[in-house]
Structures are given as structure tokens and as C-alpha cells.
Protein backbone atom coordinates (compact mmCIF):
# COMPACT_ATOMS: atom_id res chain seq x y z
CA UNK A 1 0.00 0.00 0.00
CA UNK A 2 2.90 2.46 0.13
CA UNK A 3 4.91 1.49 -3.16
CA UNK A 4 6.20 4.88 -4.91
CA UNK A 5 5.46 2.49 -8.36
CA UNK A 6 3.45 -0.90 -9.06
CA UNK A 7 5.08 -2.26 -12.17
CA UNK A 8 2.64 -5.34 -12.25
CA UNK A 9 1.76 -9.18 -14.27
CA UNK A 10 -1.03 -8.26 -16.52
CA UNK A 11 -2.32 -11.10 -14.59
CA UNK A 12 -1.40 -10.01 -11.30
CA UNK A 13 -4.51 -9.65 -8.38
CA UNK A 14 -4.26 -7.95 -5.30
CA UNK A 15 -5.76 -8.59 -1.81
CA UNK A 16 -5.76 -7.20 1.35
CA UNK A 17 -6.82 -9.95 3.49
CA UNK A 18 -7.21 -8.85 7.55
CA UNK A 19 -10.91 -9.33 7.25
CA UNK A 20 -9.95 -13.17 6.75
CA UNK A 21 -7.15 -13.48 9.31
CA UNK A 22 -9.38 -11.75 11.87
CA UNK A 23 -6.61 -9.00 12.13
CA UNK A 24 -7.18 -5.69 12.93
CA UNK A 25 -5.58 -3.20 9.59
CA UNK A 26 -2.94 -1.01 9.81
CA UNK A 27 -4.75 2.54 9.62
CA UNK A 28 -1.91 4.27 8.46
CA UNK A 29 -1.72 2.11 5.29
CA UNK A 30 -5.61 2.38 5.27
CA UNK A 31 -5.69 5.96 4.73
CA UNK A 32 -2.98 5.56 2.40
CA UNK A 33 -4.67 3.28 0.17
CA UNK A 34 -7.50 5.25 0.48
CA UNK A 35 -5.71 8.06 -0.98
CA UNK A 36 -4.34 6.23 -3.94
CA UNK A 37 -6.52 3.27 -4.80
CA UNK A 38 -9.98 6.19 -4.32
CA UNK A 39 -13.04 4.97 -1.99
CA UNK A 40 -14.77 2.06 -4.15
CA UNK A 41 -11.92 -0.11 -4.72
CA UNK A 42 -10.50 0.45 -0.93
CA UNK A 43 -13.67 -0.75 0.38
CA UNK A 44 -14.52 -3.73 -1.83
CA UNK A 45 -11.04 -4.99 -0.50
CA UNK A 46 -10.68 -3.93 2.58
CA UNK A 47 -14.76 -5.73 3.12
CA UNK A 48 -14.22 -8.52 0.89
CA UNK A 49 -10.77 -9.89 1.11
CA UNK A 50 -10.86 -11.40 -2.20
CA UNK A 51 -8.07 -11.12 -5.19
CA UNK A 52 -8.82 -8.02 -6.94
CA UNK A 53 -6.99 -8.19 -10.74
CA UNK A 54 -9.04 -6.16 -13.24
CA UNK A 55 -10.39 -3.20 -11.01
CA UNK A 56 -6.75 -2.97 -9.28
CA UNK A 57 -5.06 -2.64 -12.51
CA UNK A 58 -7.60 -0.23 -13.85
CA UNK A 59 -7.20 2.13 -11.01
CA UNK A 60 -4.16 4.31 -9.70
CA UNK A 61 -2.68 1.56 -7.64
CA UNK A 62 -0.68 0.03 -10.74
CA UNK A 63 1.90 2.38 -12.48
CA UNK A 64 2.12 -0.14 -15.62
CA UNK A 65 0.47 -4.05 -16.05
CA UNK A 66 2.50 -5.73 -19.06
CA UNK A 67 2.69 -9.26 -19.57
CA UNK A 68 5.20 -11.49 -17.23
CA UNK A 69 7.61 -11.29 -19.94
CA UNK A 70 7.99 -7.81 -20.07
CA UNK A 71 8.25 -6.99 -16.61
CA UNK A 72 11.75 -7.34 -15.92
CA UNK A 73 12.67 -4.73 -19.52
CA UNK A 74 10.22 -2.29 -18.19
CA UNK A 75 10.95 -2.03 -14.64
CA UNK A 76 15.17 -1.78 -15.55
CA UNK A 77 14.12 0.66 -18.33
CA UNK A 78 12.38 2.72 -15.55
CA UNK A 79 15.36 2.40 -13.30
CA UNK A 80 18.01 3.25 -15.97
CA UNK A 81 15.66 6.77 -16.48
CA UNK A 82 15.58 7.62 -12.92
CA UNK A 83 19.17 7.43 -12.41
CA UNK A 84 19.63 9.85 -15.41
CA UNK A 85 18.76 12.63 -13.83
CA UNK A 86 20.04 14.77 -11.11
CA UNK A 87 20.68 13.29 -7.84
């Protein structure tokens, strides 16, 4: 929940799963998810504790889905762009 980038499987799901555990959440990574992943989606998660994949990698919570294969190219082409510029 407090990832500065979710380079994801196009096939990738998501759960947050305290509701099954019987845990209580951590609020502070609540209210973050809140912030990023917007009200709907943070709810049906947070009450459900089932694998989200579709809605999760419509929303804001994924910075890029590409297929397996490509994950590994895109995240070191990312990293090779950040350390361009300016420290």
C-alpha cells in the first residue's frame, strides 16, 4: 500500500486480506490506500478480502500491467531513467 510504483503481471490480483485473518488493519496504510486506490476499490477490499486483478489494474494503484515477460525490460528501463537525472 505504500509502493512509490506498481510495475505489475497483466495477470497479477491484489488482496488485502485482515478481514480473513481476523486481524485488525494497519490505519496508516488504510488511509494511504485510500488516498491512492480512491473509496470504491479500498472498500470492496478492505470488506471482501478477495483477489482483486481487473479493477486494481484499472485504477491508480498500478503504475504499468505488461505481460510477465515484459516486466523485468520495463521495470530496468524505468530504473536506468531515474538514475539519469540529477541526484
Amino acid at each position: 500500500m505504500s509502493c512509490d510504483m506498481i510495475i505489475a503481471g497483466d495477470d497479477s490480483t491484489f488482496a488485502i486480506t485482515p478481514a480473513k485473518l481476523g486481524v485488525p488493519y494497519n490505519v496508516t496504510g488504510v488511509q494511504n490506500f485510500l488516498n491512492t486506490g480512491g473509496m470504491p476499490l479500498c472498500k470492496e477490499m478492505l470488506f471482501t478480502a478477495q483477489p482483486s486483478g481487473e479493477a486494481s489494474r484499472g485504477s491508480r494503484i498500478v503504475s504499468h500491467a505488461v505481460p510477465r515477460d515484459q516486466l523485468e525490460s520495463l521495470t530496468q528501463s524505468i530504473a536506468k531513467q531515474i538514475a539519469k537525472n540529477s541526484p
